[in-house]
C-alpha atoms as a PDB file:
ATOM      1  CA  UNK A   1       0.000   0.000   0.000  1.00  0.00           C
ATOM      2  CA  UNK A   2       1.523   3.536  -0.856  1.00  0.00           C
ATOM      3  CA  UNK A   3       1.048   6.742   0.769  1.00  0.00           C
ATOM      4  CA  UNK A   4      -2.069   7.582   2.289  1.00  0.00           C
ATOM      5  CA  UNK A   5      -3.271  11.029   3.500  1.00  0.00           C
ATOM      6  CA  UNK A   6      -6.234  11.476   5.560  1.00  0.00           C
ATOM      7  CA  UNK A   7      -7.578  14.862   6.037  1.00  0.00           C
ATOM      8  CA  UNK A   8     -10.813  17.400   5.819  1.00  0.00           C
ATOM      9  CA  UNK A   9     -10.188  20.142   3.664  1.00  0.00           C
ATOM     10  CA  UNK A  10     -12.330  22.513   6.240  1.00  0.00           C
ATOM     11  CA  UNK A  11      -9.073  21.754   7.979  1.00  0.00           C
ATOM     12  CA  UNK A  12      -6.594  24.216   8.277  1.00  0.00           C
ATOM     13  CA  UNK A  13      -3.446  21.752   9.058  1.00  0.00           C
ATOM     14  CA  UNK A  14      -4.876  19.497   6.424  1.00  0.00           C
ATOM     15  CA  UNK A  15      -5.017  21.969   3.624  1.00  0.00           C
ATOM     16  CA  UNK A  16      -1.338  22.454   4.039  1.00  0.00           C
ATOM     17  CA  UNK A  17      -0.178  19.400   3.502  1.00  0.00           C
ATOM     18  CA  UNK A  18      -2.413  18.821   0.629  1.00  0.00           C
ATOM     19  CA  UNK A  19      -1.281  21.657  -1.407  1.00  0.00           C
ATOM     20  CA  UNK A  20       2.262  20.834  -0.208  1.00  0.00           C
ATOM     21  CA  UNK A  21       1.811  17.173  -1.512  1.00  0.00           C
ATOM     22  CA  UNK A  22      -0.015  17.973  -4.681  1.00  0.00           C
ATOM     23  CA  UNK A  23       2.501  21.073  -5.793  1.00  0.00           C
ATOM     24  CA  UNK A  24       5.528  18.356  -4.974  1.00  0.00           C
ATOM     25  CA  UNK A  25       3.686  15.838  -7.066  1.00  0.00           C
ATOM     26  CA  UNK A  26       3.634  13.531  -4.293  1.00  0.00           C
ATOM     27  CA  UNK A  27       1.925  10.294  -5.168  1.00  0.00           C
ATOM     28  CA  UNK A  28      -0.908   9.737  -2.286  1.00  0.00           C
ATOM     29  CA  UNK A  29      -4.375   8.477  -1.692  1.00  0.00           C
ATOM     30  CA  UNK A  30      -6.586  10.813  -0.178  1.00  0.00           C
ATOM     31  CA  UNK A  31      -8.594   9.499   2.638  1.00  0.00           C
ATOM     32  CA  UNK A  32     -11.456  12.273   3.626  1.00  0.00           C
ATOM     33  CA  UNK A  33     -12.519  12.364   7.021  1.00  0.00           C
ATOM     34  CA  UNK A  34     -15.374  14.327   7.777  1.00  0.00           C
ATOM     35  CA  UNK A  35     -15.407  15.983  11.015  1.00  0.00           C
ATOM     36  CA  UNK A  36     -18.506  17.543  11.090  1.00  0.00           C
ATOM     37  CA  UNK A  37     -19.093  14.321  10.732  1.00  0.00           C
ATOM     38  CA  UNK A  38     -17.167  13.111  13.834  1.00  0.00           C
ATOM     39  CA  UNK A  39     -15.324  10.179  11.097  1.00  0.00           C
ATOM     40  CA  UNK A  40     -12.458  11.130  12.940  1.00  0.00           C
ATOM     41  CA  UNK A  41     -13.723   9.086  16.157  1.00  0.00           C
ATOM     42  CA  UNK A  42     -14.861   5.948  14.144  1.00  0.00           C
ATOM     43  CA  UNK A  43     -12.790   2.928  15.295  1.00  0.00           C
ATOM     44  CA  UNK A  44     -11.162   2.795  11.655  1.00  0.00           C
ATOM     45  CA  UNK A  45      -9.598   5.626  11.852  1.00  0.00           C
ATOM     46  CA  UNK A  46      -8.313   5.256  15.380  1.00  0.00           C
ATOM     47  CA  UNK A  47      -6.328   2.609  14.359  1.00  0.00           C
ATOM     48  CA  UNK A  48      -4.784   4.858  11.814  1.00  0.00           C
ATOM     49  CA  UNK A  49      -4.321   7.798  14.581  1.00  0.00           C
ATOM     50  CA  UNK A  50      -5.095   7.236  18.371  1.00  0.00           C
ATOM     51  CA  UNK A  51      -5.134  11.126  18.509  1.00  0.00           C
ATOM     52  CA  UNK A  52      -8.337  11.480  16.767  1.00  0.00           C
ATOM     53  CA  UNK A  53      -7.032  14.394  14.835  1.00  0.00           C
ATOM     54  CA  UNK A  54      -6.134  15.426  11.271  1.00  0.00           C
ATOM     55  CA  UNK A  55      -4.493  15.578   8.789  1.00  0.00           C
ATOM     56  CA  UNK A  56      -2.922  12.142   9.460  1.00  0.00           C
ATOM     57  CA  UNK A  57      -0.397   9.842   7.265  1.00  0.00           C
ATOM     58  CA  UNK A  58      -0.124   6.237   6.711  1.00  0.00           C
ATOM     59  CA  UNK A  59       2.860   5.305   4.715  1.00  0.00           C
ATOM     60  CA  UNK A  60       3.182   1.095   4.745  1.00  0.00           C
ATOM     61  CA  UNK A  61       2.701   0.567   8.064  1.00  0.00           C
ATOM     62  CA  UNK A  62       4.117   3.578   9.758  1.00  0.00           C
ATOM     63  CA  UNK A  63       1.605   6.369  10.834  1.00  0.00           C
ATOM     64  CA  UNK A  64       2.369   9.711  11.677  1.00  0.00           C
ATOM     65  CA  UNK A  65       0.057  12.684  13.147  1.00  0.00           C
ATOM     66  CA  UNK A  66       0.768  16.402  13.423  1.00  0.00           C
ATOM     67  CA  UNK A  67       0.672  18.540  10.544  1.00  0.00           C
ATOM     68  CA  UNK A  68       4.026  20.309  10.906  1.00  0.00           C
ATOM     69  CA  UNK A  69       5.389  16.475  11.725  1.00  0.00           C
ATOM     70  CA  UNK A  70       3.964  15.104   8.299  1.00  0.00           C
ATOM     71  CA  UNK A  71       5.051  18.292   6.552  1.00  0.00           C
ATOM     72  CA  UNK A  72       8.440  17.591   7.213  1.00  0.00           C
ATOM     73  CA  UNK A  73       7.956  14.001   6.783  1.00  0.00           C
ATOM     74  CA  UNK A  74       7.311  14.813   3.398  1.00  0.00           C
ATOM     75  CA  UNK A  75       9.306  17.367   2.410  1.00  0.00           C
ATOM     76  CA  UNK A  76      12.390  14.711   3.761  1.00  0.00           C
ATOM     77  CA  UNK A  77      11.391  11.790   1.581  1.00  0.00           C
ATOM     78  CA  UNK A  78      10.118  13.215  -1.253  1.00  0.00           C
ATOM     79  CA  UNK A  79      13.856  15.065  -1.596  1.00  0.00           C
ATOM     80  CA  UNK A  80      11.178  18.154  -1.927  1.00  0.00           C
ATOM     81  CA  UNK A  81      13.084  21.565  -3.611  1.00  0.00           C
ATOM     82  CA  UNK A  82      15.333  22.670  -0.685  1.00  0.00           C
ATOM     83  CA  UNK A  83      13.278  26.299  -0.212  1.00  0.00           C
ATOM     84  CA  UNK A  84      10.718  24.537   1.434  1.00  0.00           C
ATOM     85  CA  UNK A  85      12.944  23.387   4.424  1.00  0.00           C
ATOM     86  CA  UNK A  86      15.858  24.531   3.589  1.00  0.00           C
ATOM     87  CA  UNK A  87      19.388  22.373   4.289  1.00  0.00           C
ATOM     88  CA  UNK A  88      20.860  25.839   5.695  1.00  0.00           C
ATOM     89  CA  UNK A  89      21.345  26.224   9.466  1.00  0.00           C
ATOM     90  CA  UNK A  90      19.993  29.338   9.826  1.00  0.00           C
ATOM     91  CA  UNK A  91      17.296  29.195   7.272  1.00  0.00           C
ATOM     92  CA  UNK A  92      15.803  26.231   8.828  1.00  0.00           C
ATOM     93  CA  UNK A  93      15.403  27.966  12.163  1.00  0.00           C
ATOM     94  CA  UNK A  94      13.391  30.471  10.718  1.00  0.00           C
ATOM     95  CA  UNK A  95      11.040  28.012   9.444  1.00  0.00           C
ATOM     96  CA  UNK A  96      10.761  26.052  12.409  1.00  0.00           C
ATOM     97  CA  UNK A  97      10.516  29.815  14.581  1.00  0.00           C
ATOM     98  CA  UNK A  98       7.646  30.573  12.528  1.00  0.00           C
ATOM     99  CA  UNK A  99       6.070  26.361  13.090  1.00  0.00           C
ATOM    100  CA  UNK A 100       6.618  26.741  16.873  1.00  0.00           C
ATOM    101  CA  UNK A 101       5.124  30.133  17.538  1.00  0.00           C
ATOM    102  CA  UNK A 102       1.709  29.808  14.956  1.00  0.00           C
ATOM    103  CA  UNK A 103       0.150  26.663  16.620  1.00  0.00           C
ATOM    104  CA  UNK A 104      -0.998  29.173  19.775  1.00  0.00           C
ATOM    105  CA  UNK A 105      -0.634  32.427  17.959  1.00  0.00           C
ATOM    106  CA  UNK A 106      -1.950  32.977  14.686  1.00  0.00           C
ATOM    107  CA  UNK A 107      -3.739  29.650  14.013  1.00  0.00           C
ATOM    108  CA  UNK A 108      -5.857  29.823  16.917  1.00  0.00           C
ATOM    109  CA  UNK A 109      -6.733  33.488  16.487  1.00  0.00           C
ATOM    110  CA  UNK A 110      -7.533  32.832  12.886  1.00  0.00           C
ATOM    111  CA  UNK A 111      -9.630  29.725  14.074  1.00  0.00           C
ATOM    112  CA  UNK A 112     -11.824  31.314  16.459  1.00  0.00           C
ATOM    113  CA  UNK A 113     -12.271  34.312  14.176  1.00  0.00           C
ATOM    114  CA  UNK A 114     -13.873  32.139  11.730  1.00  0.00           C
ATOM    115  CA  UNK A 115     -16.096  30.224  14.411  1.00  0.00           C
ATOM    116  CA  UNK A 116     -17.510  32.935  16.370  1.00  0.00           C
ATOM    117  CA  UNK A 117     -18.195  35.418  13.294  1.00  0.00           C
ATOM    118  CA  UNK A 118     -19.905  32.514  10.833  1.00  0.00           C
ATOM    119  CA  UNK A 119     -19.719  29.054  12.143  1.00  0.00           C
ATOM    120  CA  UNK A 120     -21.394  29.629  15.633  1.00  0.00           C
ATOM    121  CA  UNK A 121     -24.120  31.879  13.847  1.00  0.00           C
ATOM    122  CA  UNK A 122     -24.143  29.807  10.592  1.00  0.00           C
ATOM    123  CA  UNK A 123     -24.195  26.562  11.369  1.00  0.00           C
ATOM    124  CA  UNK A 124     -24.939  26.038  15.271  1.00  0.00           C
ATOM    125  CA  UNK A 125     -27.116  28.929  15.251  1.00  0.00           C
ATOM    126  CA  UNK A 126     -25.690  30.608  18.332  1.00  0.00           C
ATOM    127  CA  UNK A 127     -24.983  34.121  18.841  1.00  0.00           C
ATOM    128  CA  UNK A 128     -21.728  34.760  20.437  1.00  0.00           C
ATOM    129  CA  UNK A 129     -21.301  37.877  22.682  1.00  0.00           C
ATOM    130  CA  UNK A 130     -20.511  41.347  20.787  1.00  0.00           C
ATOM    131  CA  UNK A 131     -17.584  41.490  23.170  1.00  0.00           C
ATOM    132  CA  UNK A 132     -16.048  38.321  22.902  1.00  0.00           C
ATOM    133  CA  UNK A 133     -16.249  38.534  19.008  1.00  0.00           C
ATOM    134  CA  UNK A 134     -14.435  42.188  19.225  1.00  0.00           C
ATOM    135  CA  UNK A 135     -11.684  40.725  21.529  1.00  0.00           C
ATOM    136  CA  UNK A 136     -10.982  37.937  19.235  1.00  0.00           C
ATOM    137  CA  UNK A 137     -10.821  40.578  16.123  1.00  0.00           C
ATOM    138  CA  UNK A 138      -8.282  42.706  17.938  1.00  0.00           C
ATOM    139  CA  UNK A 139      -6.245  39.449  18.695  1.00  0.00           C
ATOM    140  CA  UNK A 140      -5.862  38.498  15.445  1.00  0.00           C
ATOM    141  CA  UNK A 141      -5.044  41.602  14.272  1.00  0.00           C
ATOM    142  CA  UNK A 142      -2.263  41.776  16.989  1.00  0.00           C
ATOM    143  CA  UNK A 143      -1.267  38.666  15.494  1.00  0.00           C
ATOM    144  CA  UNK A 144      -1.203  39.799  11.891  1.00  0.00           C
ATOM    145  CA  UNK A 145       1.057  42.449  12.936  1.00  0.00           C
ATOM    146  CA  UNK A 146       3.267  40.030  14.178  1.00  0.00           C
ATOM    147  CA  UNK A 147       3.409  38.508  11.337  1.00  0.00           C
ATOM    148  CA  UNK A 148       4.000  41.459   9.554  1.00  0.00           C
ATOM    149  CA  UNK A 149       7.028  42.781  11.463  1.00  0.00           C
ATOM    150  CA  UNK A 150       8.809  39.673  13.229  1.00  0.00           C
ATOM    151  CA  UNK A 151       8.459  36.944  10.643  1.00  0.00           C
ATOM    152  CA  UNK A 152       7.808  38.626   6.963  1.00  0.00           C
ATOM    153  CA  UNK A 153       9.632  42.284   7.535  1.00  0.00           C
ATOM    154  CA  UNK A 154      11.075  43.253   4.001  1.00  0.00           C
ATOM    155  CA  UNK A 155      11.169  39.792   2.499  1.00  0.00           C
ATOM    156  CA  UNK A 156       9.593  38.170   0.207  1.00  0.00           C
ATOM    157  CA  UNK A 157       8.597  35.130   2.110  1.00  0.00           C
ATOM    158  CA  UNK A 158       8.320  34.449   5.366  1.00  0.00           C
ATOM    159  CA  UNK A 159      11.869  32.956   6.053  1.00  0.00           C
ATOM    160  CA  UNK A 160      13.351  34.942   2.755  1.00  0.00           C
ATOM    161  CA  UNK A 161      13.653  34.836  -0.803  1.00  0.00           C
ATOM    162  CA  UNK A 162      11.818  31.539  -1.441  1.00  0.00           C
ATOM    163  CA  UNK A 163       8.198  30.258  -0.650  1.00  0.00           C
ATOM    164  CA  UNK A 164       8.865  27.397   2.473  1.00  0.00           C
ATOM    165  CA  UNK A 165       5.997  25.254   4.370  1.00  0.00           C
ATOM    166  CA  UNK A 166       6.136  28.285   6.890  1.00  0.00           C
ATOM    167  CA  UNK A 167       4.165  29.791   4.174  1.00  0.00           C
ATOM    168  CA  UNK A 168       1.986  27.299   2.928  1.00  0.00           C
ATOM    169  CA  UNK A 169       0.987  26.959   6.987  1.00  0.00           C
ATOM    170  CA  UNK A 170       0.669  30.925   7.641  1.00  0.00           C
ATOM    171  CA  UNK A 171      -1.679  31.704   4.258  1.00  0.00           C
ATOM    172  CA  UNK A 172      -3.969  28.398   5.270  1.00  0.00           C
ATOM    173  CA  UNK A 173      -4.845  29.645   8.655  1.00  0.00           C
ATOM    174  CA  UNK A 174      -5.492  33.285   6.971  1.00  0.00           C
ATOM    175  CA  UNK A 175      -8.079  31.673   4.854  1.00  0.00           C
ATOM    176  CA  UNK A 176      -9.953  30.772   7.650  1.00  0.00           C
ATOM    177  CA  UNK A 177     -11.215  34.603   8.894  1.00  0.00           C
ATOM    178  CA  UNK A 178     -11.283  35.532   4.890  1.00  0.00           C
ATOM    179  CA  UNK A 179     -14.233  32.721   4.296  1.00  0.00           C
ATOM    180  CA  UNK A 180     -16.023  34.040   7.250  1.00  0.00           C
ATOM    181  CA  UNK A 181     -15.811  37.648   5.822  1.00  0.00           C
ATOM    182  CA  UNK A 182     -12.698  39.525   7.600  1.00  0.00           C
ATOM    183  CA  UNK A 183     -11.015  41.218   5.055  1.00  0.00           C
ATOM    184  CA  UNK A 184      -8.032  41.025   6.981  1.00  0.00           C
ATOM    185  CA  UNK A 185      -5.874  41.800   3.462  1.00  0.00           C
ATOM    186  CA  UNK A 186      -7.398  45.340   2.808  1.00  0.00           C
ATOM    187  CA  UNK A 187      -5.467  47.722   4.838  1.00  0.00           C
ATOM    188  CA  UNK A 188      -2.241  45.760   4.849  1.00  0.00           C
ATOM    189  CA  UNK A 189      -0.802  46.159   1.961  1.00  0.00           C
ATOM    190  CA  UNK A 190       2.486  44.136   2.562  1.00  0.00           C
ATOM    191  CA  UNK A 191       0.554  41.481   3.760  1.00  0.00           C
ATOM    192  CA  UNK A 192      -1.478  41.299   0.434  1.00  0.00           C
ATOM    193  CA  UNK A 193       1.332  41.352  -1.711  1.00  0.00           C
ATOM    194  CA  UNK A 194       2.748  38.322   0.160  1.00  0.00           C
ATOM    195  CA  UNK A 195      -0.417  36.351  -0.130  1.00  0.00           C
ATOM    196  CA  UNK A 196      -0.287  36.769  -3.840  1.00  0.00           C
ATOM    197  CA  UNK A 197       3.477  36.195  -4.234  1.00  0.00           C
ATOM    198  CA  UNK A 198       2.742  32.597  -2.243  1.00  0.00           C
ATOM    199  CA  UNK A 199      -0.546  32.137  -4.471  1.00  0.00           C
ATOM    200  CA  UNK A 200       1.024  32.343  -7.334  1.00  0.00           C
ATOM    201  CA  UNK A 201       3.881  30.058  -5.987  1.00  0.00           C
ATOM    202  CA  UNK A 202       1.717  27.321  -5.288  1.00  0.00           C
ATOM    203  CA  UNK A 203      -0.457  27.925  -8.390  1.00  0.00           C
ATOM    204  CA  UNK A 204      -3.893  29.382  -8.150  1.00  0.00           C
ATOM    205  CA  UNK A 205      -5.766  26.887  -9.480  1.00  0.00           C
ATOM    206  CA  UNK A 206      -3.989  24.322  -6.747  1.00  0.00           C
ATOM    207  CA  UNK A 207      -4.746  27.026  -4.139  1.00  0.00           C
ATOM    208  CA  UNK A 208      -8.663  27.372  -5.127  1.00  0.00           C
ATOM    209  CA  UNK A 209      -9.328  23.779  -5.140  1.00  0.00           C
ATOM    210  CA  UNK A 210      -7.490  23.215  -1.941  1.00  0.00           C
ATOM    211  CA  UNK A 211     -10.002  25.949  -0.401  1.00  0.00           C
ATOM    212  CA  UNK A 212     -13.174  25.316  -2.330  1.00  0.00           C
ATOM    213  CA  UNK A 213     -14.888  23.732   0.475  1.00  0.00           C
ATOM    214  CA  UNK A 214     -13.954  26.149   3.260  1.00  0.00           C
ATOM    215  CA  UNK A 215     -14.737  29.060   1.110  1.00  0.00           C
ATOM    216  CA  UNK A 216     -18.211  27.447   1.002  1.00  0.00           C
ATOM    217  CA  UNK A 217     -18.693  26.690   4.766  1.00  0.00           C
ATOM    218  CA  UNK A 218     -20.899  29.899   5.178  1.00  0.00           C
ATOM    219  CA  UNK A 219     -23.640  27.853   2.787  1.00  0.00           C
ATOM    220  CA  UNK A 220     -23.944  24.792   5.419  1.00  0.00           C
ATOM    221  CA  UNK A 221     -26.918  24.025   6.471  1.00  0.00           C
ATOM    222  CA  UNK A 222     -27.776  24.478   9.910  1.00  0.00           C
ATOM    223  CA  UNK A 223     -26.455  21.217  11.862  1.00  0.00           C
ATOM    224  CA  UNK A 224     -28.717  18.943  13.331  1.00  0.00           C
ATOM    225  CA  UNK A 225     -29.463  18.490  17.344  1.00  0.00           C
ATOM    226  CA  UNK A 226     -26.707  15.222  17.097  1.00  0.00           C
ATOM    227  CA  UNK A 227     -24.216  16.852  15.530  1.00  0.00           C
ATOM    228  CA  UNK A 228     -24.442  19.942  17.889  1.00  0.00           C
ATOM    229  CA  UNK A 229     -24.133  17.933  21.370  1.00  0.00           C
ATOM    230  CA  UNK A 230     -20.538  16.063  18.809  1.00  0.00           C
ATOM    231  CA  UNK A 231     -19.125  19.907  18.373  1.00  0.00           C
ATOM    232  CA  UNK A 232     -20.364  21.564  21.481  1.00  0.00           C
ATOM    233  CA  UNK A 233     -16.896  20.644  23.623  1.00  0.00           C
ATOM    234  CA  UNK A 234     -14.793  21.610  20.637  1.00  0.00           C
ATOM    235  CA  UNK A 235     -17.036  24.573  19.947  1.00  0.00           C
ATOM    236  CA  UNK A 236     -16.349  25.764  23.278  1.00  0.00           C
ATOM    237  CA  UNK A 237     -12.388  26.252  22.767  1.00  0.00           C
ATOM    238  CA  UNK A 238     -13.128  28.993  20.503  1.00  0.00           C
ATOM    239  CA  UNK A 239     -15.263  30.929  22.540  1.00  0.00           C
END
């Protein structure tokens, strides 16, 4: 059996290490999980990761879980072009600065951006506190400015000249408050440009059909009383 990739493109994690895989031309079978579905607790795919998370990997019979893990799982057997995790010392570090400080900075701002402004509303039809939803917004924009001025300064990419998975992970998680309607691009301009410089590294058509589905999230249909009691203790982290 060759390489398998399980994922849900809602996902952030997993829609980086599809459009890592598929711009690498890495053979894999995709495995979807849905989690609004809660196929990531079915006793199949427990086996594959105890975690109960994806994106996950099964390659023979090793498994792997943790996006940044895989990503570099990848990019290391593949032989992918050394800009995405790049051989020098100091390069690297950037890259892995940027990995280590996202999982509790950006990604989670951008995360509960996108649930409290359309998911809670949308799809569990709860209103979440004017308050709460303005703290969040000035988070992530505290965030974005981070990102602006410690990781992407005057470059072109995030750890220099060349597009590296530090990109592919930061412009993921800023899809995330665009499909609930933050136009978090408009009055950051250097931010912008870098979005389309790594857009039209990956290839726009790669990038639109790795976000198809979260760009439609806002037209779910409201989620039955099952699936609501399934979400309600992950729903709560992003409140």
């Amino acid at each position: 059996m060759g390489l398998e990739l399980y994922l849900d493109l809602l996902s952030q994690p997993c829609r980086a290490v599809y459009i890592f895989a598929k711009k690498n031309r890495i053979p894999f079978e995709l495995r979807t999980v849905d989690l609004l579905k809660g196929q990531n607790h079915s006793d199949d795919f427990v086996q594959v990761n105890p975690l109960r998370k994806v994106p996950a990997l099964k390659d023979g019979d090793f498994t792997l879980a943790e996006s940044v893990a895989i990503l570099l799982y990848l990019a290391r057997k593949y032989e992918a072009p050394d800009h995405w995790y790049p051989q020098d010392l100091q390069a690297r570090a950037r890259v892995d600065e940027y990995l280590s400080w996202q999982h509790t900075a950006l990604r989670m701002s951008c995360t509960r951006a996108m649930w409290q402004k359309m998911m809670f509303p949308v799809f569990l039809g709860q209103r979440v506190p004017p308050e709460t939803l303005a703290n969040t917004l000035a988070e992530l924009d505290r965030c974005l400015q981070l990102l602006e001025d410690k990781f992407l300064k005057d470059q072109d990419f995030l750890a220099g000249p060349h597009i590296s998975v530090a990109d592919l992970v930061a412009i993921t998680e800023l899809m995330h408050p665009v499909s609930a309607g933050c136009d978090i691009f408009k009055s950051r301009p250097k931010l912008a440009a870098w979005r389309q410089r790594v857009e039209a590294a990956v290839g726009e058509d790669l990038f639109r059909e790795a976000h198809a589905v979260l760009m439609k999230a806002k037209d779910l249909p409201p989620a039955d009383t099952a699936v609501k009691e399934r979400l309600k203790p992950l729903a709560q982290l992003f409140l």
